[in-house]
Protein backbone atom coordinates (compact mmCIF):
# COMPACT_ATOMS: atom_id res chain seq x y z
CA UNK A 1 108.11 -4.28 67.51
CA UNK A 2 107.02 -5.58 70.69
CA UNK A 3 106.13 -9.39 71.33
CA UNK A 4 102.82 -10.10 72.48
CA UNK A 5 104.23 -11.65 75.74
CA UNK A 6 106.34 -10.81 79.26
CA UNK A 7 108.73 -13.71 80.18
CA UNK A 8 110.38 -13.80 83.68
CA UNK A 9 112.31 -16.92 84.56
CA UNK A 10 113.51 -16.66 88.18
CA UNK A 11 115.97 -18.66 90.21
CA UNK A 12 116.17 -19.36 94.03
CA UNK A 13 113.07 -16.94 94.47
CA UNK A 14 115.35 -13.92 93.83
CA UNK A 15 117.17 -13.85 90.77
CA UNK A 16 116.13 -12.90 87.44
CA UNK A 17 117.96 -15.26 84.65
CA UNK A 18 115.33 -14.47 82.14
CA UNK A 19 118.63 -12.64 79.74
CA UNK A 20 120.71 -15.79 80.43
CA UNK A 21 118.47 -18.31 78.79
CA UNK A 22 118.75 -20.01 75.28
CA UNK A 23 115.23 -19.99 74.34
CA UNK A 24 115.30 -22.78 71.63
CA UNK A 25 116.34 -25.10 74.57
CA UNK A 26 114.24 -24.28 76.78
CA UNK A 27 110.82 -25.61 77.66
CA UNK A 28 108.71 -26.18 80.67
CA UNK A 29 105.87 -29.33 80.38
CA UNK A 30 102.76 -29.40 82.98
CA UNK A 31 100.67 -32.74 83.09
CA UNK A 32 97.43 -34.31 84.30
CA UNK A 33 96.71 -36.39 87.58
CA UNK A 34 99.03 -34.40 89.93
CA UNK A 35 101.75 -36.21 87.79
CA UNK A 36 105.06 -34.23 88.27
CA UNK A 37 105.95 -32.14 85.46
CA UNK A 38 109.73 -31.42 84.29
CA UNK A 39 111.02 -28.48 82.63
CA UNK A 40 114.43 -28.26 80.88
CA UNK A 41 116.67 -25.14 80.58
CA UNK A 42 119.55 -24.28 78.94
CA UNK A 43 121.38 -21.28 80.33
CA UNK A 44 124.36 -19.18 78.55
CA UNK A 45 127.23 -17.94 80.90
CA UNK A 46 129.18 -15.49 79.34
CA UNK A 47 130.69 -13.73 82.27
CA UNK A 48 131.36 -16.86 84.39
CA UNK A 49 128.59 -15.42 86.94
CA UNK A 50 126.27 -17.66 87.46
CA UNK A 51 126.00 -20.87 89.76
CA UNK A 52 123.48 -23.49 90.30
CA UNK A 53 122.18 -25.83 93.33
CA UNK A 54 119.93 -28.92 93.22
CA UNK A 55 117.01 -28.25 95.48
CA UNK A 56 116.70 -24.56 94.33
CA UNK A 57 113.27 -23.30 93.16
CA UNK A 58 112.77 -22.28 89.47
CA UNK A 59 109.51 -20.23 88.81
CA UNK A 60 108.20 -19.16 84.98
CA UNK A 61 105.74 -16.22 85.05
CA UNK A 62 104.08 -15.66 81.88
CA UNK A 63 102.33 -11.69 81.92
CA UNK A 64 102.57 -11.89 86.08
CA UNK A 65 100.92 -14.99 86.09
CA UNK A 66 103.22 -17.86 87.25
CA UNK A 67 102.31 -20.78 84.90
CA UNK A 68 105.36 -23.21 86.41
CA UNK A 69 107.59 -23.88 89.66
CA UNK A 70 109.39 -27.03 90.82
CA UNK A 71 113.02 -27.85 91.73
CA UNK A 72 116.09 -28.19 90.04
CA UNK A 73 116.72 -32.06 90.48
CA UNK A 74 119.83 -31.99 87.79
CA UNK A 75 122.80 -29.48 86.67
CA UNK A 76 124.75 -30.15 83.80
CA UNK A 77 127.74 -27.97 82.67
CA UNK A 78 128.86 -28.33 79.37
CA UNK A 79 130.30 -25.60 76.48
CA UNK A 80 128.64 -23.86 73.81
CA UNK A 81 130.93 -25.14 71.27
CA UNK A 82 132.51 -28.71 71.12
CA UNK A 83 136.03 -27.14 71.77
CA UNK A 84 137.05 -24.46 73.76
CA UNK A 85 140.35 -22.83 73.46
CA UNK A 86 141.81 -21.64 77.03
CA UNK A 87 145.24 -20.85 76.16
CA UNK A 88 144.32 -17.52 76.71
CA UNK A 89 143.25 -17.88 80.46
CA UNK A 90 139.71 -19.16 81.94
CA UNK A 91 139.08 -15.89 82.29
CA UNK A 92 138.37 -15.07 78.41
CA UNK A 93 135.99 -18.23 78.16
CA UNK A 94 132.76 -16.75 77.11
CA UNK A 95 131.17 -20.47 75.97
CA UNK A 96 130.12 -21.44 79.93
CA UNK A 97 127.01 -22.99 79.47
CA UNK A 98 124.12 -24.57 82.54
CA UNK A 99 121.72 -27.16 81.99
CA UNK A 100 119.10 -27.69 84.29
CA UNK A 101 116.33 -30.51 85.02
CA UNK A 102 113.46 -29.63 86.97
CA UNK A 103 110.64 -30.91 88.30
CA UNK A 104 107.39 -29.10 89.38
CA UNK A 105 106.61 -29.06 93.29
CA UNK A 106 103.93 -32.01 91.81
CA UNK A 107 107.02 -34.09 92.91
CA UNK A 108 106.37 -33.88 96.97
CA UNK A 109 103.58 -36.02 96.14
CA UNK A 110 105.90 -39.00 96.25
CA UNK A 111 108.38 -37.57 98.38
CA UNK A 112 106.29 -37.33 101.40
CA UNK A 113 105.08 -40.23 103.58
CA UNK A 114 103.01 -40.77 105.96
CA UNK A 115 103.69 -40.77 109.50
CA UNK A 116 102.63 -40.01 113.36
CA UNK A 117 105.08 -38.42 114.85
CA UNK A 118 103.17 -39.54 118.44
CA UNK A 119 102.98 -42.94 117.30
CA UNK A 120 105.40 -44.22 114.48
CA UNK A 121 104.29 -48.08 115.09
CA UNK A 122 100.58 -48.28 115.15
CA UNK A 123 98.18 -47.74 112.83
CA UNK A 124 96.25 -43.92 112.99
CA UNK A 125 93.10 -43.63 114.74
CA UNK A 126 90.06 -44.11 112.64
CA UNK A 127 87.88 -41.13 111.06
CA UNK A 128 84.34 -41.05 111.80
CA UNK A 129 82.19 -42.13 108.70
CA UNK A 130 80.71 -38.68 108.27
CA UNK A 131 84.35 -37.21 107.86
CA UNK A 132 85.08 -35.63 104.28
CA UNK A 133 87.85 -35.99 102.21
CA UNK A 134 89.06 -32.01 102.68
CA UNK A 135 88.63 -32.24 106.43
CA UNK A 136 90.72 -35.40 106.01
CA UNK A 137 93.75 -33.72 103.76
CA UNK A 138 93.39 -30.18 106.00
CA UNK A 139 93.87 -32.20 109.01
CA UNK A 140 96.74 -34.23 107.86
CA UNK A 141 98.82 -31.61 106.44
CA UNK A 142 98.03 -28.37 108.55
CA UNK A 143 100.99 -28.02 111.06
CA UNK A 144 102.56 -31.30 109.46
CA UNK A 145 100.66 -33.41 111.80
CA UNK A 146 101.25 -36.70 109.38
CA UNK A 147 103.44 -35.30 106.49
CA UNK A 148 106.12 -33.09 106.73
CA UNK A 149 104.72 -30.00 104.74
CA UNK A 150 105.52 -26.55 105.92
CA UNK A 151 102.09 -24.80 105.67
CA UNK A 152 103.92 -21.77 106.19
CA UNK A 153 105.49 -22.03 102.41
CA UNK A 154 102.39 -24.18 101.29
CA UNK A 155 98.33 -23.27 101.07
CA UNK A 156 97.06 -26.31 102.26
CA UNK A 157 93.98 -25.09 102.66
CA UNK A 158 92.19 -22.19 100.98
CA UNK A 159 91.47 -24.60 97.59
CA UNK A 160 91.13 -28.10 99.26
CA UNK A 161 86.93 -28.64 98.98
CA UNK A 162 84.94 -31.27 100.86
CA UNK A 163 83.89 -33.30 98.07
CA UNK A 164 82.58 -36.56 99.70
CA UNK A 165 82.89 -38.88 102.70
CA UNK A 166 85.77 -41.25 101.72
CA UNK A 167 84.28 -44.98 100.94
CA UNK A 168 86.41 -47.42 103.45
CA UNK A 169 86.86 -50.36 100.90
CA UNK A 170 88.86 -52.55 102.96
CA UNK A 171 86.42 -52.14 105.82
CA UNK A 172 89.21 -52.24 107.91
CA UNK A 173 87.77 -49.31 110.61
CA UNK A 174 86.13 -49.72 113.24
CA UNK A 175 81.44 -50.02 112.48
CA UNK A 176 80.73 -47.19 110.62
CA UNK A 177 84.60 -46.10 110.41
CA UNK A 178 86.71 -45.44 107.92
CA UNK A 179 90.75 -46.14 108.00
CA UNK A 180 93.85 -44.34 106.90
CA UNK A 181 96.35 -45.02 104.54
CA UNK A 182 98.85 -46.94 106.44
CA UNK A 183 102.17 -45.15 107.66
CA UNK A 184 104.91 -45.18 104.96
CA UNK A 185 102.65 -44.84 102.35
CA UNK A 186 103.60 -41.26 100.15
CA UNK A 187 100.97 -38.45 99.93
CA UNK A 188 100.21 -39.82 96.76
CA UNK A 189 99.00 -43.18 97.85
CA UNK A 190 96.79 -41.15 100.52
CA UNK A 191 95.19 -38.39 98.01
CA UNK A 192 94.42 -41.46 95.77
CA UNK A 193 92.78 -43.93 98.44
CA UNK A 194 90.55 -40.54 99.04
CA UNK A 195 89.46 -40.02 95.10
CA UNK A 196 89.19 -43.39 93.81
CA UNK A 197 85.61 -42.83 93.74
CA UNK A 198 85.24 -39.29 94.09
CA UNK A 199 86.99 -38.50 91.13
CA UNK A 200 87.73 -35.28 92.57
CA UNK A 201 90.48 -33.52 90.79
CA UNK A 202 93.79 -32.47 93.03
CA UNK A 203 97.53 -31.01 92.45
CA UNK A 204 99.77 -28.24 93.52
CA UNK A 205 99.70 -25.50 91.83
CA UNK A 206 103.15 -23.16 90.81
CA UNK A 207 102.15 -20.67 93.42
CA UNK A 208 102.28 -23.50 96.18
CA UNK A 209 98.69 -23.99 96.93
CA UNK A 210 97.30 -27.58 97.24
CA UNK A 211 94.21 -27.82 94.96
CA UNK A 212 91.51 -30.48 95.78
CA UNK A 213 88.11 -30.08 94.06
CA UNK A 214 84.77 -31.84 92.42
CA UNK A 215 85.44 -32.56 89.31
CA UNK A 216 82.86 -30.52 88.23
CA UNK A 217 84.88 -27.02 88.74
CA UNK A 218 87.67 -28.04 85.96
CA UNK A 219 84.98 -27.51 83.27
CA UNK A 220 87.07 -24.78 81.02
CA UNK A 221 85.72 -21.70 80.54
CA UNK A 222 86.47 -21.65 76.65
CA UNK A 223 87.83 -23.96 74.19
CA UNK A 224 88.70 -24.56 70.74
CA UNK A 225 87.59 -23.55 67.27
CA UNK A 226 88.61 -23.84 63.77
CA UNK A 227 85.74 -21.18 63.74
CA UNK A 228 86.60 -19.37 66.40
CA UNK A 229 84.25 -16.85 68.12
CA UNK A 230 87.17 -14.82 70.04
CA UNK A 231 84.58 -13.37 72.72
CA UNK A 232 85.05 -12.01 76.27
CA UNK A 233 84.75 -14.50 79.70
CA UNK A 234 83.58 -13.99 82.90
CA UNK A 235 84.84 -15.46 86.37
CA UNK A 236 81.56 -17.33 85.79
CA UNK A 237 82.29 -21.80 86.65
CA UNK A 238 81.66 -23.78 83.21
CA UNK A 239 81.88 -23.43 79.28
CA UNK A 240 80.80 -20.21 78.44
CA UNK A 241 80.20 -20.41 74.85
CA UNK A 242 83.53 -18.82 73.74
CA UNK A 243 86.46 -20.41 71.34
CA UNK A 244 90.02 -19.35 70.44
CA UNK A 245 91.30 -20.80 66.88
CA UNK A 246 94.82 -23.29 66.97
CA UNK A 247 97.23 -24.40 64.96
CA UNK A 248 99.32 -27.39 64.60
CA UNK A 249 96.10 -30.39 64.79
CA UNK A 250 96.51 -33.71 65.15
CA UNK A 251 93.18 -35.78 66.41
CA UNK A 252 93.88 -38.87 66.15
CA UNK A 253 91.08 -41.98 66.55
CA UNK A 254 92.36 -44.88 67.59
CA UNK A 255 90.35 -48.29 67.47
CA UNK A 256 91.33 -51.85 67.19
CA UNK A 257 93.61 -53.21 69.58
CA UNK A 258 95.58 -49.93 70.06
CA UNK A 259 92.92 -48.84 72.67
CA UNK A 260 89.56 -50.23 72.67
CA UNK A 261 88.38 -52.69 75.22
CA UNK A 262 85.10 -54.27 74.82
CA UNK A 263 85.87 -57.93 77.35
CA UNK A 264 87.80 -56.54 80.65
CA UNK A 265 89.02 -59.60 82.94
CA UNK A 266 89.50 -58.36 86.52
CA UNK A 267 91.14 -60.37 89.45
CA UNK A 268 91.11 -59.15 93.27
CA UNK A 269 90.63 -60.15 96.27
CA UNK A 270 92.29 -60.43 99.98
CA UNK A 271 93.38 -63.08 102.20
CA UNK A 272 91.83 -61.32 104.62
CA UNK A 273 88.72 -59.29 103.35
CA UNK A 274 84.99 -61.15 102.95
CA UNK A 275 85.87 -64.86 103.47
CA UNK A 276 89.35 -64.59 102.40
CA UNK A 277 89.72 -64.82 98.34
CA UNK A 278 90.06 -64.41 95.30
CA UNK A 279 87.09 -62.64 93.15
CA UNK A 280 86.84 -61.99 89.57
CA UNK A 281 84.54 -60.07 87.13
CA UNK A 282 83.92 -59.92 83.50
CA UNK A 283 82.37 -57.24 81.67
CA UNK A 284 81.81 -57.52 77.51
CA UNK A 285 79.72 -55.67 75.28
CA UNK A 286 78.16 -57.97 72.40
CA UNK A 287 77.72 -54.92 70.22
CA UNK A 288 81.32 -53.64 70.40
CA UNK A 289 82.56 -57.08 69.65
CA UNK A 290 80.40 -57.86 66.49
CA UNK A 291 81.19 -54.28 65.22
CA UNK A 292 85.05 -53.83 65.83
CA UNK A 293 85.98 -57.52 67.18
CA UNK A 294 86.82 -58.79 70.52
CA UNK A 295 89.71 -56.49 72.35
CA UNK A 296 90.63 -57.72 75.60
CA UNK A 297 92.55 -56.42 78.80
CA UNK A 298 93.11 -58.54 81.68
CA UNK A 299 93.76 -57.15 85.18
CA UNK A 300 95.91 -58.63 88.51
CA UNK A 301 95.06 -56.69 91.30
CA UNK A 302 95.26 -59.10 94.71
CA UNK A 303 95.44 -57.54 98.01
CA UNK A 304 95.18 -54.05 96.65
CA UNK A 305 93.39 -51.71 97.93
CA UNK A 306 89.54 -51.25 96.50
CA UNK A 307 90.05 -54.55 94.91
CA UNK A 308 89.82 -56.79 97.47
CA UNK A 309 86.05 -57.17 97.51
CA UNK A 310 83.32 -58.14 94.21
CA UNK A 311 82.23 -55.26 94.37
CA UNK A 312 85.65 -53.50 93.48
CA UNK A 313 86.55 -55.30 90.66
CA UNK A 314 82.52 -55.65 89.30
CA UNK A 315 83.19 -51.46 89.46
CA UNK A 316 86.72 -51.63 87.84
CA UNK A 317 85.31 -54.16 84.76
CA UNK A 318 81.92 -51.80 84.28
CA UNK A 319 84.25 -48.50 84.23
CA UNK A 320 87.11 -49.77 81.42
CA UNK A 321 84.45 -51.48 79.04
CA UNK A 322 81.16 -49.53 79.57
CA UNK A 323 82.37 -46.04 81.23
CA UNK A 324 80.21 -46.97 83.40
CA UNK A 325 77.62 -45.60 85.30
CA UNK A 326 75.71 -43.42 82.85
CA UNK A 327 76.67 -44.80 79.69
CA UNK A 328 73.60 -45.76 77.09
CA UNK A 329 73.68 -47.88 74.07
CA UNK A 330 76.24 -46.53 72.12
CA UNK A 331 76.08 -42.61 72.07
CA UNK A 332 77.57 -40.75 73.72
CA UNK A 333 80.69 -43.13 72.69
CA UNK A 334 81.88 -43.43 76.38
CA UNK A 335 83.37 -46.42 77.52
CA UNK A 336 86.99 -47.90 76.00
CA UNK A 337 84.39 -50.14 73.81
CA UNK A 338 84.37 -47.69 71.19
CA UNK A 339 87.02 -45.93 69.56
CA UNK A 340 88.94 -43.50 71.16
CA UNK A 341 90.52 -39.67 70.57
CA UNK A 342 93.10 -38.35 71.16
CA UNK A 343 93.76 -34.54 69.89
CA UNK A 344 97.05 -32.25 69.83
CA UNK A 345 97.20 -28.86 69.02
CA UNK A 346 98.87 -25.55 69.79
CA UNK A 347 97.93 -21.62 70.82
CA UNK A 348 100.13 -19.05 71.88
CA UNK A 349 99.39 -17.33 75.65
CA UNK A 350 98.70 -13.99 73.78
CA UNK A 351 95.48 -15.61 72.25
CA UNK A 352 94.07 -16.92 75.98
CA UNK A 353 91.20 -14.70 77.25
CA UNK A 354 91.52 -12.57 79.90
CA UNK A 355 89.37 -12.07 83.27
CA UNK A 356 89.82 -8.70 85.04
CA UNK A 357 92.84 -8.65 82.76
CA UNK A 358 94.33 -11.71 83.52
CA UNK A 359 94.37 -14.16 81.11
CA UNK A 360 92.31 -18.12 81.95
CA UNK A 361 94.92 -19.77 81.43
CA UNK A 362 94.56 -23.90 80.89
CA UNK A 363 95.75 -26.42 83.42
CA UNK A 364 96.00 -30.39 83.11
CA UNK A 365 92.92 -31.85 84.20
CA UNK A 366 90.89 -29.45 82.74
CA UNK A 367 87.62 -30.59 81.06
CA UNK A 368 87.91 -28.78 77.34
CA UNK A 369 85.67 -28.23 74.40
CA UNK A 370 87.54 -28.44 70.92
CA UNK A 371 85.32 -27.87 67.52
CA UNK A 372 86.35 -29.18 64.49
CA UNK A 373 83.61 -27.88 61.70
CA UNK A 374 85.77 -29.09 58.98
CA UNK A 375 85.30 -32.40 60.00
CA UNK A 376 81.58 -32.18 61.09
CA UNK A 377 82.07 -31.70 64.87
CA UNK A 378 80.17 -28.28 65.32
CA UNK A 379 79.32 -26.47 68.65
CA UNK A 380 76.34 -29.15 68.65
CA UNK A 381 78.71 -31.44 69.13
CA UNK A 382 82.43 -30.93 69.62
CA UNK A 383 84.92 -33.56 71.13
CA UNK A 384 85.00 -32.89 75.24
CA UNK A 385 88.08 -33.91 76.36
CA UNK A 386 90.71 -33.66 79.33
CA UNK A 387 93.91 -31.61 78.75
CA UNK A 388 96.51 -34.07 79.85
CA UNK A 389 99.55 -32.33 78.68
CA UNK A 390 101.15 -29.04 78.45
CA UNK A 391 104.16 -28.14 76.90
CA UNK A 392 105.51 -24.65 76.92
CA UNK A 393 108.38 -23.30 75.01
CA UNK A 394 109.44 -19.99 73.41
CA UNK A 395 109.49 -19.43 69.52
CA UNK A 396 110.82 -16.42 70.13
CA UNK A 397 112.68 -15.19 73.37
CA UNK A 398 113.94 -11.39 73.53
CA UNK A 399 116.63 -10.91 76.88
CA UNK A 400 113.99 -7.74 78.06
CA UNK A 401 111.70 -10.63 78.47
CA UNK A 402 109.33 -10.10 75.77
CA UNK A 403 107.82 -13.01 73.54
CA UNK A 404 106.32 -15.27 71.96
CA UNK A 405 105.12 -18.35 74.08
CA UNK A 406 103.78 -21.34 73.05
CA UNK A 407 101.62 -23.53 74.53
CA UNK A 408 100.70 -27.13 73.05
CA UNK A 409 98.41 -29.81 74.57
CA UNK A 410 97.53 -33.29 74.55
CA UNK A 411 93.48 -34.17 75.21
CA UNK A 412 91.94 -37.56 75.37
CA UNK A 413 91.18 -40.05 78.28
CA UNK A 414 92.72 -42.90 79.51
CA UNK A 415 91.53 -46.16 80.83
CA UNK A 416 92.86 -45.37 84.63
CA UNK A 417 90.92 -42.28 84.27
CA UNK A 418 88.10 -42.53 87.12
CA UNK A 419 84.65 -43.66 86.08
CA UNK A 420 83.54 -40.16 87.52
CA UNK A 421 85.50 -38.50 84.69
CA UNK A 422 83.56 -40.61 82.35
CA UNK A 423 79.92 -39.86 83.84
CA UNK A 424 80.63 -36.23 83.75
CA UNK A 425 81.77 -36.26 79.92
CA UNK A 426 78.22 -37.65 79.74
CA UNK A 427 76.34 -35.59 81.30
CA UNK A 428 78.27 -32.47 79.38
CA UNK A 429 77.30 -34.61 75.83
CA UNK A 430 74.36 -35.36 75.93
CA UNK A 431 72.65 -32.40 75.65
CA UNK A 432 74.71 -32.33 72.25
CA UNK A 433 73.38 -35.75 71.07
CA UNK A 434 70.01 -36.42 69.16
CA UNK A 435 68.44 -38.82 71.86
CA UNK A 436 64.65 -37.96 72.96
CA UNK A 437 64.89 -35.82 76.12
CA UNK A 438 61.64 -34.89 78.25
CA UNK A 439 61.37 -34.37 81.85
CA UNK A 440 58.56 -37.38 82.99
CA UNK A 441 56.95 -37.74 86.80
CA UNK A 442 55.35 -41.24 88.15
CA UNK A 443 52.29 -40.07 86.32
CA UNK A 444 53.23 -39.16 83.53
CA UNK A 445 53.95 -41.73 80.36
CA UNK A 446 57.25 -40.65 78.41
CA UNK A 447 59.07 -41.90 75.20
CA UNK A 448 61.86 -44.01 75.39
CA UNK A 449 64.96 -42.33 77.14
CA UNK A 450 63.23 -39.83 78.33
CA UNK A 451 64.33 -38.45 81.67
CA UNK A 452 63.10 -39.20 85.18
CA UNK A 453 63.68 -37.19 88.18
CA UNK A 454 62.21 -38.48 91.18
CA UNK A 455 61.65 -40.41 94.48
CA UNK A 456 61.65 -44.34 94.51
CA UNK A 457 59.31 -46.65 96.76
CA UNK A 458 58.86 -47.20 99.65
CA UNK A 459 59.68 -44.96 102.13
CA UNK A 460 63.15 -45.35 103.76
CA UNK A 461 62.62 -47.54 107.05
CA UNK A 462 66.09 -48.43 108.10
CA UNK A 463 65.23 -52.39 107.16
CA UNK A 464 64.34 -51.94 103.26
CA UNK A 465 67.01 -52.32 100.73
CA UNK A 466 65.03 -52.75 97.63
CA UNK A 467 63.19 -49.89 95.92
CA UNK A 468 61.75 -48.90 92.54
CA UNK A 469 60.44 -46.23 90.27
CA UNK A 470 56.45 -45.72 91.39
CA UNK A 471 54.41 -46.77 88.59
CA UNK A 472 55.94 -49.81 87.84
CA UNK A 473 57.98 -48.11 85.38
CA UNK A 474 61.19 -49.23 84.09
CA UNK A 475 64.77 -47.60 83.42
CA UNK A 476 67.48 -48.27 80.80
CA UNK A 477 70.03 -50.11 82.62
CA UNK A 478 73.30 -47.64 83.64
CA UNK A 479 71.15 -44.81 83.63
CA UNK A 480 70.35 -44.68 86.82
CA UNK A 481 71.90 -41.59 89.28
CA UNK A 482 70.94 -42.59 92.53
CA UNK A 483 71.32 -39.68 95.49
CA UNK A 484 70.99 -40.47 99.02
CA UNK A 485 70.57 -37.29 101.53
CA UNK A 486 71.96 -35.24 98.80
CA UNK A 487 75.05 -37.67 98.50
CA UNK A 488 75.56 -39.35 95.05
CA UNK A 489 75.67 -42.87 95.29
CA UNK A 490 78.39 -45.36 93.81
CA UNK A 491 77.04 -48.13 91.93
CA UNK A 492 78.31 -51.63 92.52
CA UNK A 493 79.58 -50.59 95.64
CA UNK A 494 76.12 -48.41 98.10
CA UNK A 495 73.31 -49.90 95.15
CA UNK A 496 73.01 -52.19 92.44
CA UNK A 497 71.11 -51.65 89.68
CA UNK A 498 68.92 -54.82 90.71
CA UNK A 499 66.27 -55.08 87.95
CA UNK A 500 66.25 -52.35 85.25
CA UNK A 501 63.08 -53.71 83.68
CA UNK A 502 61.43 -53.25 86.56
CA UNK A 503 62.24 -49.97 87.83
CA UNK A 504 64.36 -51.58 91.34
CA UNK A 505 67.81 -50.50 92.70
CA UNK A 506 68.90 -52.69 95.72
CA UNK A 507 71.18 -50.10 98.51
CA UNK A 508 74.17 -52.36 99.89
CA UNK A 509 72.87 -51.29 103.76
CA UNK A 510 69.22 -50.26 104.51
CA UNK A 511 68.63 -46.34 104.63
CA UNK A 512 67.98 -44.92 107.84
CA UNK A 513 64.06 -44.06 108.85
CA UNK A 514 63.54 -40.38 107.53
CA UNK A 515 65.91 -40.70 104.77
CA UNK A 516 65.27 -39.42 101.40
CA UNK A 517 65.95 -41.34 98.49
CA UNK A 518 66.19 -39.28 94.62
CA UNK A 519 67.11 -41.04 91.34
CA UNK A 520 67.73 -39.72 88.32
CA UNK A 521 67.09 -42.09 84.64
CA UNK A 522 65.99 -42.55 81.43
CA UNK A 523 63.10 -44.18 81.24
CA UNK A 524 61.67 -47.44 79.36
């Protein structure tokens, strides 16, 4: 009987070792964050044909889709038996036997730096403030102009979005300039100075395309159901009401002092920034502490970068404790003050809908639905989680190819996830959640939470900092999405949320005349 799956594992780009590998040794692992992922293969050399380099591509395909590709960074040769008897001649030795360690091309993120080939000593010219981060990553790695990435071999283009202008936090460019990374730093260092506060999602992908998006295209198209529905996808962005079943749970909460954080001690600051300090903030939440008891974490971070001002570590103290901005009172739970999931299960790749008959499959860093109506968490309102983790290995391996392949992951969130990643698991749970939802205008009275959409006074005049909701209406503090031109503001760093009582929001720098201002809260 055939297996449900097509396996081809391929070595140096050419050759097909699919036959040669022990599949109950072998498995491939993908993970989150542009983290590299390692893969581990054990290959059976009967004839004595077979020879490995470091440096060599491996590639998995899984039905013509390749689901892994990275570089062999280890060999090991070793026997298939504990002795082997060559008194016959190496010749009759039919127990050769390859290990390899891999790692996915996820790896070039530290094993690239920086540098201008024009100018290896000084710092790189400044980018304009109205630069985005995808002009900023195209220009740096088309034609290797600051790291050495063949764009011939790599996409470094067709999937790397303008997602926002970069925030400068050092303020170490030029008025109204921002500053790059400086030279030595890996790519790494540079793709994370550009998302700190974006939150934008970005990794290479097995089929050598650089990947930089909004967070807000990683939303799964299905998820997981211990009632599952089984139906058809589209190419359609976002959840789309569809759920495959699993096997193998384990969701796991974890409170206490295993993970929850409800008084976050941060310490920054610069010699040189502001007046050339140290700065500290403290962020608790009364509520967590009287329910589950106080949980602290305490936090060095001098001279780095997007700490070196208050209003870095105010952000970094809000974000661990409150998930802030967005968070309200305590549901959804969001914010490391509550108790925290973390869920494992497994599907096989056969199971994994298809689109124009190729299957969706999962990648780390996607945002996924998982429904557990056993315990009570229905389609109303499942856990939505990040897939951090993917492991892939082979139950069953035939040498043809065909198989079964299994795929397990690892969901929660972590507390140097980006406070972006937190606002948008808000915004996809709340419509879940029993709070009082009704779209309100300055003239119109609401109940408590409701939601207001709208445009603050005054008018933008290129002097005024402080503005409120007309009407003298108030907000519930965190609440408050605050869009300037289109562009979504970052509290604690372009507004504060000055007086929540009183409807105000103070902007860091006066808008420009003929700006438009549009905040989005719940209302008091």
């Amino acid at each position: 009987m055939a297996l449900p799956s097509s396996v081809a594992i391929t070595y140096d780009q050419t050759e097909d070792i699919t036959n040669h590998v022990i599949a109950a040794e072998t498995s491939f692992e993908l993970l989150m964050s542009a983290m590299a992922g390692s893969a581990s293969l054990a290959i059976k050399d009967e004839q004595r044909t077979l020879f490995f380099e470091t440096g060599r591509e491996i590639w998995l395909d899984v039905d013509g889709e390749r689901l892994w590709a990275g570089y062999i960074t280890n060999i090991r040769r070793t026997f298939a038996f504990p002795v082997v008897d060559t008194t016959q001649g190496v010749d009759q030795v039919r127990a050769r036997k390859w290990i390899l360690s891999c790692s996915d091309f996820n790896v070039l993120f530290d094993k690239r730096v920086l540098r201008n080939e024009d100018n290896y000593l000084n710092q790189i010219p400044n980018f304009t403030s109205d630069t985005y981060d995808g002009e900023l990553i195209r220009e740096a790695l088309t034609d290797a102009k600051y790291f050495d990435i063949d764009d011939s071999e790599f996409d470094v283009v067709s999937e790397v979005d303008n997602v926002v202008r970069p925030f400068d936090p050092l303020n170490e460019g030029d008025a109204g300039d921002g500053a790059w990374v400086q030279q030595g730093s890996t790519l790494r260092t540079f793709m994370e100075d550009l998302v700190q506060f974006s939150g934008a999602v970005y990794y290479f992908k097995p089929d050598k395309t650089l990947l930089h998006k909004a967070l807000e295209t990683t939303e799964a198209r299905w998820g997981f159901s211990d009632l599952p529905t089984n139906g058809a996808i589209t190419g359609a962005v976002g959840y789309q009401d569809e759920t495959i079943g699993f096997r193998e749970l384990d969701a796991l909460e974890e409170g206490g002092p295993a993970t929850m954080v409800n008084d976050a001690l941060i310490w920054g600051g610069s010699e040189f920034a502001g007046e050339g300090q140290t700065v500290f903030a403290r962020a608790e939440n009364e509520s967590s502490q009287a329910s589950y008891g106080r949980w602290q974490i305490g936090e060095m971070h001098f001279g780095e970068t997007g700490f070196r001002q208050q209003r870095g570590v105010n952000a970094r103290a809000n974000v661990i404790v409150n998930g802030e901005p967005g968070s309200v009172g305590g549901d959804p739970n969001r914010g490391l003050r509550f108790p925290q999931w973390q869920i494992t299960l497994a599907w096989f790749a056969h199971q994994v809908p298809t689109i124009s008959g190729n299957r969706d499959h999962l990648r780390p860093g996607d945002i996924v639905r998982i429904e557990l109506h056993s315990y009570g968490y229905t389609s109303a309102n499942p856990h939505v989680l990040p897939l951090r983790r993917i492991s892939i290995s082979f139950p069953s391996l035939h040498e043809s190819g065909d198989a079964w392949v299994k795929m397990q992951g690892t969901f929660g969130l972590q507390l140097s996830d980006p406070y972006t990643l937190w606002r948008y698991l808000l915004k996809l749970t709340a419509g879940r959640t029993p709070v009082p939802i009704s779209a309100v205008d300055g003239d119109n009275p609401a109940p408590f939470g409701a939601i207001f959409s709208g445009e603050p006074t005054p008018t933008p005049d290129g002097s005024t900092t402080l503005f409120e909701l007309p009407d003298s209406r108030g907000y519930i503090g965190g609440t408050a999405e605050v869009y300037l031109d289109g562009l979504l503001q970052r509290p604690g760093i372009e507004f504060d949320e000055t007086d929540p009582d009183l409807g105000q929001i103070t902007f860091a720098d006066p808008p420009a005349g003929g700006s438009w201002i549009w905040i989005v809260c719940r209302v008091t």
